[in-house]
PDB file of N, CA and C in Angstrom:
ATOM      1  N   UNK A   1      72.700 122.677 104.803  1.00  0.00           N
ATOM      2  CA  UNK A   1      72.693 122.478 106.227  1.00  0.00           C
ATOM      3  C   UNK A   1      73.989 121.776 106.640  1.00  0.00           C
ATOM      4  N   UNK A   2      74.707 122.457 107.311  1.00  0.00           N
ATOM      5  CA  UNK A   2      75.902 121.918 108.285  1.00  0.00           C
ATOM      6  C   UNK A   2      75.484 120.971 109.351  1.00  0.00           C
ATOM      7  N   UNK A   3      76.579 119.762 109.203  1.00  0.00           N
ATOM      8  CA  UNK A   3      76.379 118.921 110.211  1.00  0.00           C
ATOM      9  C   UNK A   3      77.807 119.304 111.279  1.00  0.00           C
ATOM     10  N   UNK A   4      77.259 118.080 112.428  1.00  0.00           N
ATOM     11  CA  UNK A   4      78.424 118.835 113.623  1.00  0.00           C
ATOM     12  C   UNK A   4      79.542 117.267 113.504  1.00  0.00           C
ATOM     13  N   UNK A   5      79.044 116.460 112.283  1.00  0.00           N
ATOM     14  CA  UNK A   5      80.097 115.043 112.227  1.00  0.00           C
ATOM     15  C   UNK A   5      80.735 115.644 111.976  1.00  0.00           C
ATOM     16  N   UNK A   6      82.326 114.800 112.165  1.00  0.00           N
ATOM     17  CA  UNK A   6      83.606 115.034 111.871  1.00  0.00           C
ATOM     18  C   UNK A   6      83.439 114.634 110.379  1.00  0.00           C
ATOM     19  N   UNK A   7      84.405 115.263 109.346  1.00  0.00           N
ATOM     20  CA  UNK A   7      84.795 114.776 108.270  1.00  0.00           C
ATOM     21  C   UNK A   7      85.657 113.864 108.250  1.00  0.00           C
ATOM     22  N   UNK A   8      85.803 112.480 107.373  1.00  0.00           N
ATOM     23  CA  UNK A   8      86.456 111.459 107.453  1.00  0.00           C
ATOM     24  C   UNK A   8      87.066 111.732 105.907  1.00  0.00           C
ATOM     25  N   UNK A   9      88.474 111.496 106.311  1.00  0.00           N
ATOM     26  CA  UNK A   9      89.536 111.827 105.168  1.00  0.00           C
ATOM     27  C   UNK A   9      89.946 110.681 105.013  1.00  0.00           C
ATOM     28  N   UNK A  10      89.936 110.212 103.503  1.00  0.00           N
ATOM     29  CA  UNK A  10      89.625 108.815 102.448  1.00  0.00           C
ATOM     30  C   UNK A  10      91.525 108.545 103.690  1.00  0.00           C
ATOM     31  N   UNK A  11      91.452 107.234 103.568  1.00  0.00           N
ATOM     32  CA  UNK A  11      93.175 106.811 103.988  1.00  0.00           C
ATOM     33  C   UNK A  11      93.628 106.289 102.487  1.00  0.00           C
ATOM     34  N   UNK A  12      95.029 106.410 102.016  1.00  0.00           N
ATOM     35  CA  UNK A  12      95.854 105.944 101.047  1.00  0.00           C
ATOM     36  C   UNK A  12      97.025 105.068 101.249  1.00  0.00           C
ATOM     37  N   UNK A  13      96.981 104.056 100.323  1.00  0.00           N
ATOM     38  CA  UNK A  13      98.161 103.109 100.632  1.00  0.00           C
ATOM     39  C   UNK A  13      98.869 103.004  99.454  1.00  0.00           C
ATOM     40  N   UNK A  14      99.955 103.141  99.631  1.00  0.00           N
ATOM     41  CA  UNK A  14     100.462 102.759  97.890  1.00  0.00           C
ATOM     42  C   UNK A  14     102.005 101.679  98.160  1.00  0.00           C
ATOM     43  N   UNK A  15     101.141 101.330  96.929  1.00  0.00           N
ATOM     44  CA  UNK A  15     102.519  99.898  97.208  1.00  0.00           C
ATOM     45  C   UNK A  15     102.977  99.814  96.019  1.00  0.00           C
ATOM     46  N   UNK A  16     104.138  99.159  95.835  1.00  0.00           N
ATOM     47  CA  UNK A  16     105.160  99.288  94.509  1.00  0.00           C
ATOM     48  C   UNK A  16     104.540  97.955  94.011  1.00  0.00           C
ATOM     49  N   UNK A  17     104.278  97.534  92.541  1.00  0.00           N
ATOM     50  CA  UNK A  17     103.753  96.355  92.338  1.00  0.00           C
ATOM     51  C   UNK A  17     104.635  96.139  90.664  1.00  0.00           C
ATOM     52  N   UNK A  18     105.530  94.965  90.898  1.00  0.00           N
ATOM     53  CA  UNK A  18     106.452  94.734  89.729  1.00  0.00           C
ATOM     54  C   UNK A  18     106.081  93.552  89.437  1.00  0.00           C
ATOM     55  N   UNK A  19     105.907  93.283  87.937  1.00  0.00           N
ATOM     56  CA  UNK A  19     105.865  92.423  86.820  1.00  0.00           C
ATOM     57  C   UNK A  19     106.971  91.986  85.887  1.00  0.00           C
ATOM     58  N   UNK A  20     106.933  90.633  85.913  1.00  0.00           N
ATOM     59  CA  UNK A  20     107.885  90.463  85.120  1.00  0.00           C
ATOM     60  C   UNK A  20     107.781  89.284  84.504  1.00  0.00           C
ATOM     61  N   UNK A  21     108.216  88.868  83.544  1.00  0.00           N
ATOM     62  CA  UNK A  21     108.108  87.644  82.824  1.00  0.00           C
ATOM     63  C   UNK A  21     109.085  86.772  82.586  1.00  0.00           C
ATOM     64  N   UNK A  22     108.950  85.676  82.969  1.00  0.00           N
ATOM     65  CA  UNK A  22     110.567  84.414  82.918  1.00  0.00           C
ATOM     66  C   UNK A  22     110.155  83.615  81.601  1.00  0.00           C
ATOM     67  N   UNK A  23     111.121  82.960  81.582  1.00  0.00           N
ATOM     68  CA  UNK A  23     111.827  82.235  79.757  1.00  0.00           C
ATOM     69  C   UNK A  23     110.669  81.079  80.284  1.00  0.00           C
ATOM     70  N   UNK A  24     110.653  80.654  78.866  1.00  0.00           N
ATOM     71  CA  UNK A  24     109.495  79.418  79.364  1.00  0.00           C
ATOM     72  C   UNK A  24     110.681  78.005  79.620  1.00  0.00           C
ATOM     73  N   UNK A  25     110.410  77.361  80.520  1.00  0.00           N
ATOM     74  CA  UNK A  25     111.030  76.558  80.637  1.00  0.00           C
ATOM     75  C   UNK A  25     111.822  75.366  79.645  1.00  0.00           C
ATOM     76  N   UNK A  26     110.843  74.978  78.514  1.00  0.00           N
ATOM     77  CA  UNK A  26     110.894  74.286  77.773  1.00  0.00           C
ATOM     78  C   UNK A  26     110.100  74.973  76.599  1.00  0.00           C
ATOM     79  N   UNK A  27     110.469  74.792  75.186  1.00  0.00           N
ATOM     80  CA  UNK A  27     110.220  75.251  74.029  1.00  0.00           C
ATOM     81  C   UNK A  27     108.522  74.764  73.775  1.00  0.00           C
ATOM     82  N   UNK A  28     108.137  74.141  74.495  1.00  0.00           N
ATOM     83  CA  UNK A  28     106.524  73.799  74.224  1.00  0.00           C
ATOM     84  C   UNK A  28     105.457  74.695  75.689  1.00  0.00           C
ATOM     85  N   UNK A  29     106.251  74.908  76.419  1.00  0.00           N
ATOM     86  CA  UNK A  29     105.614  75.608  77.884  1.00  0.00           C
ATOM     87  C   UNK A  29     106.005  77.164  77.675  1.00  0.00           C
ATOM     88  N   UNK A  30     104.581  77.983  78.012  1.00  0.00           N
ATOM     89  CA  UNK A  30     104.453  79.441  77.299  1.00  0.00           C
ATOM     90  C   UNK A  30     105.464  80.311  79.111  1.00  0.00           C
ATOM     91  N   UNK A  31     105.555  81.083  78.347  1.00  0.00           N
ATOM     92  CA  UNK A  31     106.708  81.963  79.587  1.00  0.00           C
ATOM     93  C   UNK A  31     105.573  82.399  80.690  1.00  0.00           C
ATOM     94  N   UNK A  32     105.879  82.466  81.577  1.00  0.00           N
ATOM     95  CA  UNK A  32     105.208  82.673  83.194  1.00  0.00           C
ATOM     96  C   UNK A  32     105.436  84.227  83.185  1.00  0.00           C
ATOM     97  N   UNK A  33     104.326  84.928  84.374  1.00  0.00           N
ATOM     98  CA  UNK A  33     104.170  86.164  84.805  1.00  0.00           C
ATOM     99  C   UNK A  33     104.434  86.059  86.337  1.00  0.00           C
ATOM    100  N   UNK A  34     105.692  86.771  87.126  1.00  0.00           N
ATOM    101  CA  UNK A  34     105.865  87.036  88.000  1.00  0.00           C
ATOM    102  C   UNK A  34     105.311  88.437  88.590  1.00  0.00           C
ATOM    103  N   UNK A  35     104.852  88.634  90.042  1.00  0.00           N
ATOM    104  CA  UNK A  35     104.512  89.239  90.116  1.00  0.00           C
ATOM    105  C   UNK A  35     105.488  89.577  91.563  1.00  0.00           C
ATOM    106  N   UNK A  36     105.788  90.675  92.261  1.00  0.00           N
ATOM    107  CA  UNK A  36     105.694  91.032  93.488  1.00  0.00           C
ATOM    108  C   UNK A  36     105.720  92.618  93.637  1.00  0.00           C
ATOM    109  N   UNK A  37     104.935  92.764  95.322  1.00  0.00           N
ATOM    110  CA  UNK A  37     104.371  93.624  95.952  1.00  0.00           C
ATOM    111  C   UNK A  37     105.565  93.773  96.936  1.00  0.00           C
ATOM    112  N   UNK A  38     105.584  95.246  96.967  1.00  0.00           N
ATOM    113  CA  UNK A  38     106.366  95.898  98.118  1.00  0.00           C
ATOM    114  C   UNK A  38     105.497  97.616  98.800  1.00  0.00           C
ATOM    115  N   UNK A  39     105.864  97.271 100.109  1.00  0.00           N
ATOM    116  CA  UNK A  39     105.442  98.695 100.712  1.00  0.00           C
ATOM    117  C   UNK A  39     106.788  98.937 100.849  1.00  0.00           C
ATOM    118  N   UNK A  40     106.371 100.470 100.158  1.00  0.00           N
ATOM    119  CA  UNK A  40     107.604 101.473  99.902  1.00  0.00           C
ATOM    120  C   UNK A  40     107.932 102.160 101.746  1.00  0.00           C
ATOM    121  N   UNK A  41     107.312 101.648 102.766  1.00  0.00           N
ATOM    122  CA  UNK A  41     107.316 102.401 103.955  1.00  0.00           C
ATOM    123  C   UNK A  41     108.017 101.157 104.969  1.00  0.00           C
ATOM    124  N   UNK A  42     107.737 100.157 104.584  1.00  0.00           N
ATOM    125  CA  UNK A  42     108.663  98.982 105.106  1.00  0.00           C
ATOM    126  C   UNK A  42     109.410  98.344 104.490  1.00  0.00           C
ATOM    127  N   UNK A  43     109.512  98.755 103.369  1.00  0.00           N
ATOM    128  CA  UNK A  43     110.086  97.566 102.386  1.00  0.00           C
ATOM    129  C   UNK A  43     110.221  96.040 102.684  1.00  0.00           C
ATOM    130  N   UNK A  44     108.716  95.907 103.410  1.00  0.00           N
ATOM    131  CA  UNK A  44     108.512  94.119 102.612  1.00  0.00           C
ATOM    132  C   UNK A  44     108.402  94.200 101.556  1.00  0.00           C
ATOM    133  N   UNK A  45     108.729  92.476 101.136  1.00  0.00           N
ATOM    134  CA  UNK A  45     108.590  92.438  99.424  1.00  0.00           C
ATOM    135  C   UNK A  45     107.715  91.417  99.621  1.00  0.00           C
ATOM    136  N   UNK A  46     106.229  91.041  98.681  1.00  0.00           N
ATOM    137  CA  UNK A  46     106.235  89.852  98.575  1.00  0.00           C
ATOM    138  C   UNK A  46     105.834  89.356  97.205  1.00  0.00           C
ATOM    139  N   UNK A  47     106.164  87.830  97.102  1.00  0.00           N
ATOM    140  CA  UNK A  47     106.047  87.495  95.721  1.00  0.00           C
ATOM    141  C   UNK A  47     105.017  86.440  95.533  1.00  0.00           C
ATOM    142  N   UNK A  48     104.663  86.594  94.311  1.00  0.00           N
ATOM    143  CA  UNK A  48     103.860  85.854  93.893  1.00  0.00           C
ATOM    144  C   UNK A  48     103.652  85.066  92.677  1.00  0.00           C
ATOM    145  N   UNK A  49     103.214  84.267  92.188  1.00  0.00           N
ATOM    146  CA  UNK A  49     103.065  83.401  91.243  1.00  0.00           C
ATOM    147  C   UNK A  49     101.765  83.512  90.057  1.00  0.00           C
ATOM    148  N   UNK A  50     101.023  83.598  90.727  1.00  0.00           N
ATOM    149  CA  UNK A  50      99.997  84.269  90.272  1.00  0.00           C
ATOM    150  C   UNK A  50      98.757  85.190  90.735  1.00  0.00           C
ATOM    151  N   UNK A  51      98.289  85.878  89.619  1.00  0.00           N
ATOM    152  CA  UNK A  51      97.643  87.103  90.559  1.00  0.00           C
ATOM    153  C   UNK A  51      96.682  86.337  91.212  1.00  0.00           C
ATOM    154  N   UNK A  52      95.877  85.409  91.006  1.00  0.00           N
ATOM    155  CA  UNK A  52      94.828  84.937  92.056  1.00  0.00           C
ATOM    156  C   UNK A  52      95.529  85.133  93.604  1.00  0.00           C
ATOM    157  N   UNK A  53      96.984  84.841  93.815  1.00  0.00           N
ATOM    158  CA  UNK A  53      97.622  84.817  94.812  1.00  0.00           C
ATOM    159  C   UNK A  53      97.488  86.362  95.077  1.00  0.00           C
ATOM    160  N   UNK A  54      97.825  87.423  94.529  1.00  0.00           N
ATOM    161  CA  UNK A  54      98.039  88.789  94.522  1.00  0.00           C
ATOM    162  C   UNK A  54      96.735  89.221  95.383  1.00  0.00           C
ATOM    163  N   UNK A  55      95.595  88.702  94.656  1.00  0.00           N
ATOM    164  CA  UNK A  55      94.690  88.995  94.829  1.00  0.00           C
ATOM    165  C   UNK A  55      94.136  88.782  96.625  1.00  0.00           C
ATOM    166  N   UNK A  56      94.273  87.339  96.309  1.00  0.00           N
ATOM    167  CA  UNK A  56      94.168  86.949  97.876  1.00  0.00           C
ATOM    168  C   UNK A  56      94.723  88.030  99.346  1.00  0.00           C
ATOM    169  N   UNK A  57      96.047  87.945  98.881  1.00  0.00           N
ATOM    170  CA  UNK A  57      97.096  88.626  99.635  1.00  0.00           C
ATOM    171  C   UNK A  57      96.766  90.061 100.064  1.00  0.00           C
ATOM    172  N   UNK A  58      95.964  90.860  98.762  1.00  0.00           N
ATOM    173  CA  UNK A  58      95.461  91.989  98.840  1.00  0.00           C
ATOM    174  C   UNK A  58      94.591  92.345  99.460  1.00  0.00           C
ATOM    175  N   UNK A  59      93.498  91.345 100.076  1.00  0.00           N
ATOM    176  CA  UNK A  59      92.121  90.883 100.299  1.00  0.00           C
ATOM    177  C   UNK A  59      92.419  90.869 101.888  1.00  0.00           C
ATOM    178  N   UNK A  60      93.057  89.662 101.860  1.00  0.00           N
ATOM    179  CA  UNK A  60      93.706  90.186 103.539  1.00  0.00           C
ATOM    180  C   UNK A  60      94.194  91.036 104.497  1.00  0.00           C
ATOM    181  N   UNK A  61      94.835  91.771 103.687  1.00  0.00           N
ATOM    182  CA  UNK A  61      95.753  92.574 104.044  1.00  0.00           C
ATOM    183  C   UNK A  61      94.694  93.925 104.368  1.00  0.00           C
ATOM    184  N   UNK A  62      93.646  94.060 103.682  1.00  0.00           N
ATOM    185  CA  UNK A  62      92.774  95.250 103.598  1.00  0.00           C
ATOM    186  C   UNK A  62      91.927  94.434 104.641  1.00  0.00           C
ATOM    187  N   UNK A  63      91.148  93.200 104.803  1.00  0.00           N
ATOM    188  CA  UNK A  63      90.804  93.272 105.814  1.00  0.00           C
ATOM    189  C   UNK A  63      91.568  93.631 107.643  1.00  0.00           C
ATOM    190  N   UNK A  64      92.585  93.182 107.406  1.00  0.00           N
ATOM    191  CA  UNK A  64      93.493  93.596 108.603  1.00  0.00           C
ATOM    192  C   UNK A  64      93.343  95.086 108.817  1.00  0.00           C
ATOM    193  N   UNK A  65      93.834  95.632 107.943  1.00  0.00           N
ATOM    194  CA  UNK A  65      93.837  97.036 108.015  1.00  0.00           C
ATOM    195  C   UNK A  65      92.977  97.768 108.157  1.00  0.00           C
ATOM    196  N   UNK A  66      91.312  96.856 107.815  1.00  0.00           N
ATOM    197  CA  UNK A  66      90.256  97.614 107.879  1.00  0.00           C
ATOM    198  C   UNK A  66      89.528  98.814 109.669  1.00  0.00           C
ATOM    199  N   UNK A  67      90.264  98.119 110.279  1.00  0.00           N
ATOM    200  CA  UNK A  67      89.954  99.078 111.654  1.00  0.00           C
ATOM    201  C   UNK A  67      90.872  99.876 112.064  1.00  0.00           C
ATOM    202  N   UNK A  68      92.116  99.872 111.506  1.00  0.00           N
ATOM    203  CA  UNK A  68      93.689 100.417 112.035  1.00  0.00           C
ATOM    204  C   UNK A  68      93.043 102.255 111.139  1.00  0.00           C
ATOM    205  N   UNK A  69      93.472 102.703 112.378  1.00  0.00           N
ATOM    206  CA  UNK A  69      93.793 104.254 111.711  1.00  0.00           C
ATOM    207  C   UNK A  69      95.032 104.813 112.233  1.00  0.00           C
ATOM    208  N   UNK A  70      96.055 105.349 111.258  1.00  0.00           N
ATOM    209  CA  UNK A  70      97.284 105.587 111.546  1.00  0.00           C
ATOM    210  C   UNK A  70      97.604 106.914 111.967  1.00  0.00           C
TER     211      UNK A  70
END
């Protein structure tokens, strides 16, 4: 059975997400994970420290976006 709703087509976002790892500061402190996010359509960049931060950032950002249709 055919309905007369519109079909809703999934939306996609893709963002560039780079990792990287710095020297540990001192020979007893283990080396750090950098992280930053860029949209390849604005090229913001943003950075982060740790993914809990990533995470956050991600969290927001999808709620913002959650009513926007482009």
């Amino acid at each position: 059975m055919e309905t007369d709703l519109p079909k809703r087509l999934p939306r996609y976002r893709q963002m560039i997400l780079t990792l990287w790892q710095e020297d540990a500061r001192s020979q007893t402190s283990q080396p750090r994970w950098r992280l930053s996010l860029q949209n390849p359509h604005t090229a913001e960049r943003t950075g982060f420290q740790q993914v809990e931060e990533l995470a956050a950032f991600l969290q927001a950002w999808m709620e913002e976006q959650g009513g926007k249709r482009e």
